[in-house]
Structure formats: C-alpha cells, structure tokens
N, C-alpha and C. Protein backbone atom coordinates (compact mmCIF):
# COMPACT_ATOMS: atom_id res chain seq x y z
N UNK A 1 0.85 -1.17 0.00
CA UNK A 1 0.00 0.00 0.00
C UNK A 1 0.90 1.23 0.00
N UNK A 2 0.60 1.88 -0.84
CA UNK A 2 1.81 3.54 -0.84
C UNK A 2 0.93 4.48 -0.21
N UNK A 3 2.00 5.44 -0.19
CA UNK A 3 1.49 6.73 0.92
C UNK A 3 0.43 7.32 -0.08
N UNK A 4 0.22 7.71 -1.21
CA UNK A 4 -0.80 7.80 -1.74
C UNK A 4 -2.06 7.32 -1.74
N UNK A 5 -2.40 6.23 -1.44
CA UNK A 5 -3.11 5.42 -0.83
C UNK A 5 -3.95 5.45 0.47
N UNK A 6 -2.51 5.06 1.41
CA UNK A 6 -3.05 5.61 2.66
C UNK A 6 -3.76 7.29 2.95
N UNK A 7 -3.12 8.50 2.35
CA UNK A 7 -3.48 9.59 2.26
C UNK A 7 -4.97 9.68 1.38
N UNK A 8 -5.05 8.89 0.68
CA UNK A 8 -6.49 9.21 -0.03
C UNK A 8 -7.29 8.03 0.61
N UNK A 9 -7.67 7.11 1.48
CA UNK A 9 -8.27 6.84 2.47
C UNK A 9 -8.51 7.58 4.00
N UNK A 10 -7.17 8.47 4.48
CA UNK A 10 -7.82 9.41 5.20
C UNK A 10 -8.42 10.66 4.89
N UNK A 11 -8.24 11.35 3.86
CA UNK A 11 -9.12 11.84 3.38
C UNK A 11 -10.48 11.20 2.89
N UNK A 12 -10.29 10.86 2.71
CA UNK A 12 -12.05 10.35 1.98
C UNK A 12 -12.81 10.20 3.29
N UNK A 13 -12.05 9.48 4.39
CA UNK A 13 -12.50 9.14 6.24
C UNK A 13 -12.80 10.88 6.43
N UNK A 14 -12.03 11.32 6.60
CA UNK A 14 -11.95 12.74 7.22
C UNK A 14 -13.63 13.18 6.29
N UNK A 15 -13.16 13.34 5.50
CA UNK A 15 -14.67 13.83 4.48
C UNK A 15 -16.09 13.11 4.73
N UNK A 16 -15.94 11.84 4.59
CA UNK A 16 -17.18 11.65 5.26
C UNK A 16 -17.69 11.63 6.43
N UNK A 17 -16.70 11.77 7.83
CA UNK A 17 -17.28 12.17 8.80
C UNK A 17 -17.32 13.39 9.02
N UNK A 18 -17.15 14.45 8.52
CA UNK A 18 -17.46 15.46 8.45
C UNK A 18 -18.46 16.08 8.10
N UNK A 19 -19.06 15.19 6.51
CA UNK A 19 -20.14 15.76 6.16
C UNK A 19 -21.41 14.64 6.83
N UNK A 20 -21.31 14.22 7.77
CA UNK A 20 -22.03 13.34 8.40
C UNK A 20 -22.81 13.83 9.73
N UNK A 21 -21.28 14.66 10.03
CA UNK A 21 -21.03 14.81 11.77
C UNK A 21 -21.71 16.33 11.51
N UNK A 22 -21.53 16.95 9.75
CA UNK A 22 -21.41 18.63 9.92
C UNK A 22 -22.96 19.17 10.56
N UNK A 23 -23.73 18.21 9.59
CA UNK A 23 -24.77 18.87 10.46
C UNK A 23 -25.71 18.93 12.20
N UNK A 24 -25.35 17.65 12.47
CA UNK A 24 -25.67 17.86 14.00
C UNK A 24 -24.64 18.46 14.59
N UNK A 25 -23.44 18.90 14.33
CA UNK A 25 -22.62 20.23 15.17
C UNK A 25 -23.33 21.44 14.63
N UNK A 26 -23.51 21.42 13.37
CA UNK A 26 -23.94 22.80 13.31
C UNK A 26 -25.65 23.36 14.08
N UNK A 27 -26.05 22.12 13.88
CA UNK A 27 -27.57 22.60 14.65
C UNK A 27 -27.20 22.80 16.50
N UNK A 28 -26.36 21.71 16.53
CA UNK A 28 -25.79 22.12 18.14
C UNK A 28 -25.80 23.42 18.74
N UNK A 29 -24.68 24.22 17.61
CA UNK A 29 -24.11 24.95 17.55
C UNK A 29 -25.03 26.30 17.86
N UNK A 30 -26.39 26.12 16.82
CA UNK A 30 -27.07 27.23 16.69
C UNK A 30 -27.65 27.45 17.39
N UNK A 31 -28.21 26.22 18.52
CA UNK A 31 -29.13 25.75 19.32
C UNK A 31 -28.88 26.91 20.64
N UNK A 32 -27.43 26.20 20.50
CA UNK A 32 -26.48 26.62 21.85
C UNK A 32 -26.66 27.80 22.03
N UNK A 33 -26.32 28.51 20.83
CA UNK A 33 -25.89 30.35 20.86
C UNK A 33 -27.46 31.04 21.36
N UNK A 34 -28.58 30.30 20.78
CA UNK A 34 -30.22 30.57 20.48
C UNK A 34 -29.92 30.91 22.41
N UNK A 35 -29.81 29.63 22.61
CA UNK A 35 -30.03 29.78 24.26
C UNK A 35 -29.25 30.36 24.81
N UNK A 36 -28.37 30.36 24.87
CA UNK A 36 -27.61 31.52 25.22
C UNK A 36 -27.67 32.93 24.98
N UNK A 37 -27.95 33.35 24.56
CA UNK A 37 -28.42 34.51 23.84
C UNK A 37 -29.85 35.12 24.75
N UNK A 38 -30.47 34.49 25.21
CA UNK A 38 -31.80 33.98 25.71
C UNK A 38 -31.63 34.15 27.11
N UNK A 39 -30.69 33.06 27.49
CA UNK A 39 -30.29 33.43 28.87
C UNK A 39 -29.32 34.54 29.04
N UNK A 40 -28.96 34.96 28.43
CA UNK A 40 -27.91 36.52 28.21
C UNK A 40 -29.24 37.29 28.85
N UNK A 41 -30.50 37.11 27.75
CA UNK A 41 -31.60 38.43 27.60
C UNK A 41 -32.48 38.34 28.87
N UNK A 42 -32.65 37.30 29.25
CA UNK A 42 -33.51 37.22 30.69
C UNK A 42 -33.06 36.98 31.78
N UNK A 43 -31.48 37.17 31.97
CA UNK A 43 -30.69 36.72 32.90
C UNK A 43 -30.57 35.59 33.67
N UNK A 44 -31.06 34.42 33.27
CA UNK A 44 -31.18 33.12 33.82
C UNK A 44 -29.92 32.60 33.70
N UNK A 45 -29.18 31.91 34.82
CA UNK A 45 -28.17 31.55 34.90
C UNK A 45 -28.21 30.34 35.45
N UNK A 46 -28.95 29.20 34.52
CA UNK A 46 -28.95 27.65 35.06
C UNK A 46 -27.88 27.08 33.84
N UNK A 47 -27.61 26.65 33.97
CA UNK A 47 -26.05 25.86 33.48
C UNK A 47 -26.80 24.53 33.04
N UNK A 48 -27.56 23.78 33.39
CA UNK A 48 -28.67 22.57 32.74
C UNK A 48 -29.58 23.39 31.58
N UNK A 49 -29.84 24.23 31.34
CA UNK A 49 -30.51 24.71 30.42
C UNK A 49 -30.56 24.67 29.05
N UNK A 50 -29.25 24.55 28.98
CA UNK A 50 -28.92 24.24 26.79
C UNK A 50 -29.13 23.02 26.69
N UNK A 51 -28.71 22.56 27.74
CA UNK A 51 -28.57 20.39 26.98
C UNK A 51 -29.98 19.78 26.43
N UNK A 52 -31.43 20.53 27.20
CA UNK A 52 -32.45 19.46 26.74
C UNK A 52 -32.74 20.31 25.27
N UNK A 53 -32.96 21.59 24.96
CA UNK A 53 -32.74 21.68 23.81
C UNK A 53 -31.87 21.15 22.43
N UNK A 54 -30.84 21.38 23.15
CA UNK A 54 -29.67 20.98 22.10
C UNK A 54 -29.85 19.05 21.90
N UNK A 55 -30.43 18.66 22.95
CA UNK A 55 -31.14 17.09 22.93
C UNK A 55 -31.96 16.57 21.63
N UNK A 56 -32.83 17.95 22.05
CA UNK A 56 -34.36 18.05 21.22
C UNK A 56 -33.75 17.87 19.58
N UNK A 57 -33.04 19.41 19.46
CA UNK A 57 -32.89 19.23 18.47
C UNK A 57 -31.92 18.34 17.49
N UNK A 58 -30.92 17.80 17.83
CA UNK A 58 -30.07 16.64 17.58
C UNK A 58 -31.07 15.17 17.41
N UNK A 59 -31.65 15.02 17.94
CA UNK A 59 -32.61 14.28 17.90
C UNK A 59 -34.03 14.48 16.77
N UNK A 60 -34.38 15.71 16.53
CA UNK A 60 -34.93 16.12 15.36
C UNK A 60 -34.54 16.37 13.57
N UNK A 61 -32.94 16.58 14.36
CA UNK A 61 -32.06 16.69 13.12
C UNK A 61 -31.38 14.75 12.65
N UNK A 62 -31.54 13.95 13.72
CA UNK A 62 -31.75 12.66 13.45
C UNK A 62 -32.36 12.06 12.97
N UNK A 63 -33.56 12.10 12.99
CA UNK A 63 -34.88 11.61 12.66
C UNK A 63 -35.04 12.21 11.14
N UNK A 64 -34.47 13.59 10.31
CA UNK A 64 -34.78 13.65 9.52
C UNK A 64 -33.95 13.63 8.28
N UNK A 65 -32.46 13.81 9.23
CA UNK A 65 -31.53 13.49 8.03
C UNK A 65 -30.71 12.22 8.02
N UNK A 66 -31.35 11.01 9.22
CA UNK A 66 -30.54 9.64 9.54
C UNK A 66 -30.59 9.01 8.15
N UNK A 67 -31.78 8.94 7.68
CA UNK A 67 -31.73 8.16 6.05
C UNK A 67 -30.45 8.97 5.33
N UNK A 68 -30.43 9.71 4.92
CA UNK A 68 -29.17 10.28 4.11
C UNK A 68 -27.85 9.97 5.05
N UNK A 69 -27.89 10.29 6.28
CA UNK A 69 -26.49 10.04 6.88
C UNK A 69 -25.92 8.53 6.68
N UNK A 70 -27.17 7.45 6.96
CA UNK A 70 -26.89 6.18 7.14
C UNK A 70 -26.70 5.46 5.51
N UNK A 71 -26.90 6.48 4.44
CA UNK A 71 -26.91 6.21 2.94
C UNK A 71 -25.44 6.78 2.96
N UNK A 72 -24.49 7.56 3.48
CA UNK A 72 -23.87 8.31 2.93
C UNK A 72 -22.51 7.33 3.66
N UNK A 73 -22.68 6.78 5.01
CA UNK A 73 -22.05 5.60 5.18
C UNK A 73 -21.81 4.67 5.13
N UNK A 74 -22.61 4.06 4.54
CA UNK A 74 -22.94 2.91 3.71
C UNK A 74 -22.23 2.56 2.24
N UNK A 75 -22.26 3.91 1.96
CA UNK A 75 -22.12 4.39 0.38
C UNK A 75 -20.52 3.81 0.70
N UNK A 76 -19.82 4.94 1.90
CA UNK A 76 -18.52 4.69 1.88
C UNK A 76 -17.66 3.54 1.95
N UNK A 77 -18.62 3.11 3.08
CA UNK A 77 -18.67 1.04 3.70
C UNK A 77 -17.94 0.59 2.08
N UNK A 78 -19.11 0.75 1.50
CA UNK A 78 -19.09 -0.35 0.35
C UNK A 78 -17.71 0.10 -0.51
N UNK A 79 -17.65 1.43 -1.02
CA UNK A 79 -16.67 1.51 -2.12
C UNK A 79 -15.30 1.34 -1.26
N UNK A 80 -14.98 1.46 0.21
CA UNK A 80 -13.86 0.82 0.75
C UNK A 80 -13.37 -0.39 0.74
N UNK A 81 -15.03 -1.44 1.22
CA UNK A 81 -14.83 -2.78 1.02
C UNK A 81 -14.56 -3.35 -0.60
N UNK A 82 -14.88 -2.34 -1.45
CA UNK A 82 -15.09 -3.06 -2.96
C UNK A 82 -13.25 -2.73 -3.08
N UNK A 83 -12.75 -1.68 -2.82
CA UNK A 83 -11.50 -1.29 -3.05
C UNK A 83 -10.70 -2.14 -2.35
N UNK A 84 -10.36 -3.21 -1.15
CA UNK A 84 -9.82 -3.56 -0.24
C UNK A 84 -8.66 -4.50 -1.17
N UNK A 85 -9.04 -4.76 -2.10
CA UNK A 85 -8.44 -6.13 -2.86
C UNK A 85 -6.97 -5.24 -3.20
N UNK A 86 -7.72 -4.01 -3.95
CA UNK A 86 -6.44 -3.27 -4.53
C UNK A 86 -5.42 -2.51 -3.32
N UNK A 87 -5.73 -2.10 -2.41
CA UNK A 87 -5.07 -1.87 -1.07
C UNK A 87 -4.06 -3.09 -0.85
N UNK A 88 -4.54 -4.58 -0.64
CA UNK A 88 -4.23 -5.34 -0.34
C UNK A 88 -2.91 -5.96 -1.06
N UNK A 89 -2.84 -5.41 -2.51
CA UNK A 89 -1.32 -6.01 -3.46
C UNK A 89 -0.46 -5.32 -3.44
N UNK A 90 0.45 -6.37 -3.34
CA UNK A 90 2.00 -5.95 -3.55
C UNK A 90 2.47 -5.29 -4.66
C-alpha cells in the first residue's frame, strides 16, 4: 500500500465524517448560541438549560436526516470494502 493510498483513504474518512457529523454540530451549535443569547436576555443563569434543547434538536435533526447520513455511510462502507483487494497487493 503507498502513501498515496493511505493519504487518499484518510481523506475520503476525514470527508465523510465530516459531512455526516457537519450537520448535527452545526444545529448544536445554533441551538447553543439561540439559548444563550436567551439566557444573556432574561438573565437566567442555570447551566442545565442548553442540553435538553440541544437534545431536542439533535434528535430532530436525526430523525430527519438519519436516512441520508446512514446512505452516505454505507455508500462509503461499500466503495472501501469493494477497493480492499487493490489496497491489499504488492
């Protein structure tokens, strides 16, 4: 296996968990600031307060983009396993 190889399997890794992972960080993300922002404006200072949101919505953002996420790893599954032979020669 050459370094070319190995380098274009971690990339391709890096890339698909990224575009996997990108969107439940980013809804996290927005969730987080929403409430925060919130508790900035009404001065509430409970520290348990972001998580059941940021729950909610990770969990909403599951439910509607799991078919594409679980297609998009799958996808990868396979063209790794189909590639393994050529990895595998000398």
């Amino acid at each position: 296996m050459s370094q070319n190889q190995v380098l274009f399997l971690a990339k391709e890794a890096l890339a698909t968990a990224l575009l996997v992972a990108g969107p439940l960080l980013g809804i996290s993300l927005l969730v987080g600031l929403l409430v925060s922002i919130f508790q900035a404006m009404t001065q509430i200072q409970e520290q348990t307060l972001s998580f059941i949101p940021k729950i909610l919505a990770i969990v909403a953002v599951m439910l509607v983009l799991g078919p594409w996420m679980l297609s998009v790893l799958t996808t990868y599954t396979a063209n790794l396993f189909g590639q393994l032979g050529t990895f595998a020669s000398y």
